[in-house]
N, C-alpha and C. Protein backbone atom coordinates (compact mmCIF):
# COMPACT_ATOMS: atom_id res chain seq x y z
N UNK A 1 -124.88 118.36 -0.99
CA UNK A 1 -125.52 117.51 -2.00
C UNK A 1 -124.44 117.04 -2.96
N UNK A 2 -124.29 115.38 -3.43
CA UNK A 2 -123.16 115.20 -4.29
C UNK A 2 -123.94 114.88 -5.39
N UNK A 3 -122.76 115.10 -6.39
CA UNK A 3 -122.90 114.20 -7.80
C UNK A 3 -124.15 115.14 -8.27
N UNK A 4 -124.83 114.78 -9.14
CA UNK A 4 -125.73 115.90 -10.22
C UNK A 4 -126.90 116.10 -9.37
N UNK A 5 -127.68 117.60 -9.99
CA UNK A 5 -128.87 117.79 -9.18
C UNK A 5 -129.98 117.18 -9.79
N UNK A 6 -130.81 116.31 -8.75
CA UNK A 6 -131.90 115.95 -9.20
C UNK A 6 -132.62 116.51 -10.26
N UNK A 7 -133.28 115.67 -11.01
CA UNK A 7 -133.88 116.18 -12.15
C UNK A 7 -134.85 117.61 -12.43
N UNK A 8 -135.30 117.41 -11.18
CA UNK A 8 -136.72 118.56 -10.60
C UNK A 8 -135.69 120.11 -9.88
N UNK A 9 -134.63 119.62 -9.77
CA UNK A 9 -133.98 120.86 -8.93
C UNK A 9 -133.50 121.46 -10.04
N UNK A 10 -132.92 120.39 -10.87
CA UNK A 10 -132.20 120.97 -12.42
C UNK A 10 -132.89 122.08 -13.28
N UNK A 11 -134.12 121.27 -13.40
CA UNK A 11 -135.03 122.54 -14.07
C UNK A 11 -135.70 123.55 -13.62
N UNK A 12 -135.73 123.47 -11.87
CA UNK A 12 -135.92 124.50 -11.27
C UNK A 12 -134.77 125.53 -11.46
N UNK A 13 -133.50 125.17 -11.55
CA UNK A 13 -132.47 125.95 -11.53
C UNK A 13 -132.09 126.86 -12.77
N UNK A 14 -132.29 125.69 -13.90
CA UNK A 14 -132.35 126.36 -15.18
C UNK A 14 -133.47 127.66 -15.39
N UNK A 15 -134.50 127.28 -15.26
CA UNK A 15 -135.60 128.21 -14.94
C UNK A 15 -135.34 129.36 -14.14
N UNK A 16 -134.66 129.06 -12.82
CA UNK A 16 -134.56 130.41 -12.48
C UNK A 16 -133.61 131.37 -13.20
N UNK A 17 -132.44 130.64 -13.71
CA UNK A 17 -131.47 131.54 -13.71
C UNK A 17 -131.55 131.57 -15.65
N UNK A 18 -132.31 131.19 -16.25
CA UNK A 18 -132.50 131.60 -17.74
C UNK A 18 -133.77 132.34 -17.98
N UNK A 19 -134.70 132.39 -17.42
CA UNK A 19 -136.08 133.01 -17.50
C UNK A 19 -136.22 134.18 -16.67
N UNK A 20 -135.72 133.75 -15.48
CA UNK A 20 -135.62 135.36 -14.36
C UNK A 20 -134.03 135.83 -14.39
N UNK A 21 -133.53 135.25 -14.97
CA UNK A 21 -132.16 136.31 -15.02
C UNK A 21 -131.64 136.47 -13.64
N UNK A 22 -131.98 135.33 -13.02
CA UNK A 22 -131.55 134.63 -11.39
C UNK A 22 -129.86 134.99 -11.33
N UNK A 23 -129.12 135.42 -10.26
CA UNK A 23 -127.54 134.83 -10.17
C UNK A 23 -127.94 133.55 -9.63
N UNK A 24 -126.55 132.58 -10.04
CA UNK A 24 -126.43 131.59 -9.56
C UNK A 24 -126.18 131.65 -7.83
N UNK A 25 -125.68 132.55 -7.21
CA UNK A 25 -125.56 132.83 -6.03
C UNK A 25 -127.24 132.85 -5.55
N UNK A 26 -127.91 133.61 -5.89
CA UNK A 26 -129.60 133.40 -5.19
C UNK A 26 -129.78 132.74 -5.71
N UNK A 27 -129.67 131.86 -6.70
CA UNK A 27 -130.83 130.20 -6.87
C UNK A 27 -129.92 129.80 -5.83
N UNK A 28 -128.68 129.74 -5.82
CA UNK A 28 -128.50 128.30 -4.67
C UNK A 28 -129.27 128.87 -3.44
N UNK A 29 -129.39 130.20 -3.08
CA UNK A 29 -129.95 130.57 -1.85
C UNK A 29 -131.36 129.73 -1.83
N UNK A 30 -132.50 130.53 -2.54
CA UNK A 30 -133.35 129.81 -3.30
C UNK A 30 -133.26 128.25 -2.88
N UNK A 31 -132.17 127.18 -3.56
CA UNK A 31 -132.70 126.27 -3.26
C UNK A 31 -132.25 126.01 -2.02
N UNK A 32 -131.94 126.30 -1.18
CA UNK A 32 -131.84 126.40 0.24
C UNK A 32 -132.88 126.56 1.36
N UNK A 33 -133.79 128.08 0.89
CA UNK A 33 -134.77 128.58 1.55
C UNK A 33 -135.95 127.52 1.40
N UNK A 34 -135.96 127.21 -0.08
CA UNK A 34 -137.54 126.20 -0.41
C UNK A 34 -137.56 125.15 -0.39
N UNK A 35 -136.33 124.27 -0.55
CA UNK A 35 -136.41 123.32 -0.91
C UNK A 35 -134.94 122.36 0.45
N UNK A 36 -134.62 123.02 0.90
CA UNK A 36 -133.48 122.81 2.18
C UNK A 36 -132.54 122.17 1.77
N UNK A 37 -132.00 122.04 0.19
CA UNK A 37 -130.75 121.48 -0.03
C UNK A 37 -130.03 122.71 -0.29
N UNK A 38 -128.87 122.42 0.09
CA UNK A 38 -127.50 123.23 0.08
C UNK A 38 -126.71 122.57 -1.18
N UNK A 39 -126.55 123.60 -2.19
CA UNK A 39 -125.85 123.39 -3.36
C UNK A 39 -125.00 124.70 -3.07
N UNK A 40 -124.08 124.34 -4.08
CA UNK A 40 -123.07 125.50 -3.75
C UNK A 40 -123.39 126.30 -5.24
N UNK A 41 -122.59 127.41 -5.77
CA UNK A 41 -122.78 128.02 -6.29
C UNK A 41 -122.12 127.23 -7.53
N UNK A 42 -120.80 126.99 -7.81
CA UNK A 42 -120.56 126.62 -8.69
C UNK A 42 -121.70 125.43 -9.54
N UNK A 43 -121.81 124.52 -8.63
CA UNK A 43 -122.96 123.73 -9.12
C UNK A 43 -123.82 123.97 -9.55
N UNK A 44 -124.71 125.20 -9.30
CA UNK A 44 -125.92 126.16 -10.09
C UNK A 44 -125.04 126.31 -11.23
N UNK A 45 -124.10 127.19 -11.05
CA UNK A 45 -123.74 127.70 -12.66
C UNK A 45 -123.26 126.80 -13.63
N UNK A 46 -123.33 125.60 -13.27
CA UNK A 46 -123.10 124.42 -14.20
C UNK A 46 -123.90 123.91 -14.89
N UNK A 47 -125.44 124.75 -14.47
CA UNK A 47 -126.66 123.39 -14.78
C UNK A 47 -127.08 124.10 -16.39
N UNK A 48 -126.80 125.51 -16.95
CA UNK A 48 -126.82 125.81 -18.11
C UNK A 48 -125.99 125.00 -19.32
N UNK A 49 -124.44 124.45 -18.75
CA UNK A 49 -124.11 123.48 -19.83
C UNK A 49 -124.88 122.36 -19.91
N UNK A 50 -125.02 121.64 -18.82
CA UNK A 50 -126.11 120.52 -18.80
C UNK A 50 -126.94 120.42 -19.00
N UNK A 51 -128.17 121.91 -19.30
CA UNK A 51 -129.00 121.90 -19.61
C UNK A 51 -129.29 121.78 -21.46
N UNK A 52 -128.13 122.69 -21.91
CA UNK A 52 -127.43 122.57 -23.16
C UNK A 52 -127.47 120.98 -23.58
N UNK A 53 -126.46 120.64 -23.02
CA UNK A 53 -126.47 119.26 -23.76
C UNK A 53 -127.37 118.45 -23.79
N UNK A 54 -128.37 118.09 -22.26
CA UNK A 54 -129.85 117.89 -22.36
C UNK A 54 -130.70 118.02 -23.27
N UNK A 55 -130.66 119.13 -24.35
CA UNK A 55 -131.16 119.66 -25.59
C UNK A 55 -130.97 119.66 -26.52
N UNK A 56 -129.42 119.56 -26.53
CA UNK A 56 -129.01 119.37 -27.78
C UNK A 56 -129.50 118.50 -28.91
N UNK A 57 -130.33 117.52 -29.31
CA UNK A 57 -131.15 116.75 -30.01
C UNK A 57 -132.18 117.31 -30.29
N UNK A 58 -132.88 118.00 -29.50
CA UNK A 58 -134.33 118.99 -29.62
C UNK A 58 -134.21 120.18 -30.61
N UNK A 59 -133.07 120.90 -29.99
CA UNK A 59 -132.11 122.03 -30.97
C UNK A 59 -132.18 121.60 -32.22
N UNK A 60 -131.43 120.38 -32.54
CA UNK A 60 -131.38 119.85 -34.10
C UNK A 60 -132.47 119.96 -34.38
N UNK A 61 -133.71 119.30 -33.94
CA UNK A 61 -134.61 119.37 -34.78
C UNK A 61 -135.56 121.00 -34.86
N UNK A 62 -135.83 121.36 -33.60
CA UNK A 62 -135.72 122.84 -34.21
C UNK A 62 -135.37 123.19 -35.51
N UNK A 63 -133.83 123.75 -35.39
CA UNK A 63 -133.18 124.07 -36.51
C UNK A 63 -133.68 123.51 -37.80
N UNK A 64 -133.85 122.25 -38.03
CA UNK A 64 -134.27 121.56 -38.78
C UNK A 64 -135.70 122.40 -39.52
N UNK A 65 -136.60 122.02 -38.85
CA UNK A 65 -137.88 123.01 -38.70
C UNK A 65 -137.83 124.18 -39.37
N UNK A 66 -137.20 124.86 -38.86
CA UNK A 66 -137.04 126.12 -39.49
C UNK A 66 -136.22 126.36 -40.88
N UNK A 67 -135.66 125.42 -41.30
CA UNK A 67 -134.84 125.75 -42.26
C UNK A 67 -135.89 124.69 -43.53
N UNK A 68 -136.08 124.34 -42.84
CA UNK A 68 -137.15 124.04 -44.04
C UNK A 68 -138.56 124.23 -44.38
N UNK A 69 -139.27 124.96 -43.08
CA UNK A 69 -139.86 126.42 -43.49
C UNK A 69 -139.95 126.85 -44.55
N UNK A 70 -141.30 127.05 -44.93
CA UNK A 70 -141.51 127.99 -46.25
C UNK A 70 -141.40 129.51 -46.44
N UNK A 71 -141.72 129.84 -45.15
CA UNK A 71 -141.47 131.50 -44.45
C UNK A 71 -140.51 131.71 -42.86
N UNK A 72 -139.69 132.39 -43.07
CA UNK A 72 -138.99 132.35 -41.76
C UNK A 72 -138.94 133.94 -41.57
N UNK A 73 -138.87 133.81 -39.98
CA UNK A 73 -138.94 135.50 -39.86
C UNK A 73 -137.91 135.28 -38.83
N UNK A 74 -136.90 137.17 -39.68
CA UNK A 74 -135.05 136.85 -38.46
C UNK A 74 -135.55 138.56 -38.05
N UNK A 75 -135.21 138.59 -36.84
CA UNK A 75 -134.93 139.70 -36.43
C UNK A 75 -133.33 139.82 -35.09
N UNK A 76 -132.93 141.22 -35.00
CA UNK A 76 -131.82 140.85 -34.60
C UNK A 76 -132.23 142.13 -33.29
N UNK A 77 -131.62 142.00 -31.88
CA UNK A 77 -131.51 143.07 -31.30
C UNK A 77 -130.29 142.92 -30.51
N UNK A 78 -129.73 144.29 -30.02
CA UNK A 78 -129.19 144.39 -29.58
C UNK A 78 -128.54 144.37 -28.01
N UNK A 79 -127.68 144.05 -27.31
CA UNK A 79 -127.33 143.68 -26.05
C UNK A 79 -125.77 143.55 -25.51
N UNK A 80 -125.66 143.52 -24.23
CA UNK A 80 -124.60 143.93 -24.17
C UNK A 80 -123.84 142.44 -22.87
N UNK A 81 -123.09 142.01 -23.83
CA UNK A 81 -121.91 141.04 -22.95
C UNK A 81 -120.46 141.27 -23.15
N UNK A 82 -120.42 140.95 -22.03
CA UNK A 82 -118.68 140.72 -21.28
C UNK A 82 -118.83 142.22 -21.42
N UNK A 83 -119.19 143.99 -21.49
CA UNK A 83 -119.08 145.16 -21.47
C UNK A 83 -119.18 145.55 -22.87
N UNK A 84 -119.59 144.90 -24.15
CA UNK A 84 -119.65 145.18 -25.05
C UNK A 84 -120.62 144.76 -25.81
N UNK A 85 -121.31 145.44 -27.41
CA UNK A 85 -122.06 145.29 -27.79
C UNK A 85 -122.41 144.02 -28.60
N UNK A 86 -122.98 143.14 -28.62
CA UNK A 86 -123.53 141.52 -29.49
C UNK A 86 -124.70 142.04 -30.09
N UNK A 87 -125.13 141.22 -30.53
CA UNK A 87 -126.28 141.21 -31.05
C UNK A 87 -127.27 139.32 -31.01
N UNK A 88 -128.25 139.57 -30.24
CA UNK A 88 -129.22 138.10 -30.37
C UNK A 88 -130.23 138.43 -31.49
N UNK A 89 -129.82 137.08 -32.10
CA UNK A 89 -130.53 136.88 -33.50
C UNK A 89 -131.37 135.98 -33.73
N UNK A 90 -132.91 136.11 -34.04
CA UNK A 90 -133.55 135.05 -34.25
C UNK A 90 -133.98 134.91 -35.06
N UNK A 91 -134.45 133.39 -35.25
CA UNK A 91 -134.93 133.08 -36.93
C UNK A 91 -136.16 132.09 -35.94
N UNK A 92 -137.52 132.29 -36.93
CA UNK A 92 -138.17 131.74 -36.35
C UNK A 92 -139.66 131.66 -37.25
N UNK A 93 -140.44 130.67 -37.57
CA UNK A 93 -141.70 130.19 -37.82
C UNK A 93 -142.81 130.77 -36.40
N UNK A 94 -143.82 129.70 -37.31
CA UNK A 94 -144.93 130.41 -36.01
C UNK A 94 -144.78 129.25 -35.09
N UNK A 95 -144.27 127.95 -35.05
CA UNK A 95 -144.26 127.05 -34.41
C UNK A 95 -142.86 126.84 -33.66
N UNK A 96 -141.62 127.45 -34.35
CA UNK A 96 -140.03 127.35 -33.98
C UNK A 96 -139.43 128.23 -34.17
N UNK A 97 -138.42 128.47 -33.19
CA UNK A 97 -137.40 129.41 -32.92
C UNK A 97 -136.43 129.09 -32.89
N UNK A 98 -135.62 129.82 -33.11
CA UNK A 98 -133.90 129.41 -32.57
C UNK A 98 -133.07 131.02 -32.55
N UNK A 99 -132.10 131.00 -31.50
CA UNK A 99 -131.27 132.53 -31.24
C UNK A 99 -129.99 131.99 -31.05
N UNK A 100 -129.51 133.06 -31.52
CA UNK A 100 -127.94 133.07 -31.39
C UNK A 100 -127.32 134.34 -30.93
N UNK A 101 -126.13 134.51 -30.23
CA UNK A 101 -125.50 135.85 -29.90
C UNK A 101 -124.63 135.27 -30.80
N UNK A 102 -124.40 136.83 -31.00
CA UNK A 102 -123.40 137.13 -32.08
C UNK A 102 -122.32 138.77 -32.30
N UNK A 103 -121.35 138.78 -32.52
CA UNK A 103 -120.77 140.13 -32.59
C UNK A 103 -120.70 140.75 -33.96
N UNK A 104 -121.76 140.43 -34.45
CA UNK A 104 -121.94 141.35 -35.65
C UNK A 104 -123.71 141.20 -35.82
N UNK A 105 -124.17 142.37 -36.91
CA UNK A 105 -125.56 142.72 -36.89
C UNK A 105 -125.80 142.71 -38.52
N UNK A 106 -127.03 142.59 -38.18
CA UNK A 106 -127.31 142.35 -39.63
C UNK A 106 -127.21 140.78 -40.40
N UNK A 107 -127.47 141.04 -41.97
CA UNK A 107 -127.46 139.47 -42.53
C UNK A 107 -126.35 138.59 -42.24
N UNK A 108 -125.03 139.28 -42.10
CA UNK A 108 -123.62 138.61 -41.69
C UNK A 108 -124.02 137.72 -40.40
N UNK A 109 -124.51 138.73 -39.55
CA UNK A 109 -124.88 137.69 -38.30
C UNK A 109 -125.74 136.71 -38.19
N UNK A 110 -126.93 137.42 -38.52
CA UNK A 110 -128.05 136.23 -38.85
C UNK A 110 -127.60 134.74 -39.34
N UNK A 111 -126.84 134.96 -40.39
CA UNK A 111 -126.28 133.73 -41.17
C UNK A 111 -125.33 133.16 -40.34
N UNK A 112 -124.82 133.59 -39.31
CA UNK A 112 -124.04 133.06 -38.45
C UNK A 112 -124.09 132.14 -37.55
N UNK A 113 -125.41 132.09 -37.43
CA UNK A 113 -126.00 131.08 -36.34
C UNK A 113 -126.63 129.45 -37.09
N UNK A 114 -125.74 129.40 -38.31
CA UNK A 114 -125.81 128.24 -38.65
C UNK A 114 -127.66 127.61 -39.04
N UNK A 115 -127.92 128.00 -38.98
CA UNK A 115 -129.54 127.87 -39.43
C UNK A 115 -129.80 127.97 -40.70
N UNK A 116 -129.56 129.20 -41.46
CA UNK A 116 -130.20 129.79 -42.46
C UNK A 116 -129.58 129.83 -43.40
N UNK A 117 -128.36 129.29 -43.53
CA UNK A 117 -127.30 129.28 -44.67
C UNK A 117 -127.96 128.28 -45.63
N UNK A 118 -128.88 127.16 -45.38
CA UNK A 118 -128.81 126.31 -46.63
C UNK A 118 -130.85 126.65 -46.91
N UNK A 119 -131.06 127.69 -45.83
CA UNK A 119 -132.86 128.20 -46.20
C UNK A 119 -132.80 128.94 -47.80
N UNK A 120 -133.50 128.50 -48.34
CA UNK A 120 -134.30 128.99 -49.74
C UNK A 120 -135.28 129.43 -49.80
N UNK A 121 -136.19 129.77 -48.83
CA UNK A 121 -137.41 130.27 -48.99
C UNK A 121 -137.61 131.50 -48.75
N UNK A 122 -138.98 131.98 -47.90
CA UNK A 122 -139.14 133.79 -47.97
C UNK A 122 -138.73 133.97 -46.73
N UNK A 123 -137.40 135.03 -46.56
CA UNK A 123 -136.62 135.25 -45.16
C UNK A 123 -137.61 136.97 -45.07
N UNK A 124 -138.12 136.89 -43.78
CA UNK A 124 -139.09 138.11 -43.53
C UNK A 124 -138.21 138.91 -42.80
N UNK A 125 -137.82 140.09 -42.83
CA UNK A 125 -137.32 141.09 -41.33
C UNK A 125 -137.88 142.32 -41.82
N UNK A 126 -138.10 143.38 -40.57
CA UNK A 126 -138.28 144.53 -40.68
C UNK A 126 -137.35 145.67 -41.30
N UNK A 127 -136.34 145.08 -41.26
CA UNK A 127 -135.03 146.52 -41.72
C UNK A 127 -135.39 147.78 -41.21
N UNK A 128 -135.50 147.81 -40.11
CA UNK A 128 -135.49 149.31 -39.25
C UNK A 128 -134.35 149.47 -39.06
């Protein structure tokens, strides 16, 4: 298959491999078995930047959303990339979300993800 994946394969791909925690090695299998195109692997693992930039406008306004929110609720948990500890941080309304990884925990991080630095209103977390 050349040049970009169809629109419908794209978000099949994204889907598998951001929601099921798919390797890019079994989605391409995947789209092989169901759908009989042969993508290679690298090409799966490409479709997360593209899917990124695809969004990127939606993101803004998200963010947007939330920062001007009258109540925002951040909670942070913990996880582990490249063999070490991050932390994903979210800030989020009842209508919008937004997460960030980050290598620090707590308000340092939270504020890190560019969201909440210019919020004034009531920031909710549990502090467990």
């Amino acid at each position: 298959m050349r040049g970009v994946l169809r629109p419908r394969l794209h978000a099949v791909g994204a889907y598998l491999i951001n929601v099921h925690d798919m390797p890019v090695a079994r989605t391409a299998a995947v789209f092989k078995d169901l759908f009989q195109v042969s993508v290679s692997a690298g090409r799966v693992s490409s479709v997360g930047a593209k899917t990124s930039a695809l969004l990127a406008e939606t993101v803004v306004l998200i963010n947007q959303a939330v920062t001007a929110s009258a109540v925002a609720h951040v909670d942070e948990t913990g996880l582990r990339v490249g063999g070490g500890l991050a932390w994903a941080h979210c800030a989020g309304t009842t209508t919008h979300t937004v997460f960030h990884i980050d290598a620090k925990h707590g308000p340092a991080g939270t504020l890190n993800g560019g969201v909440l630095q210019s919020f004034t209103e009531v920031m909710v977390h549990d502090r467990r």
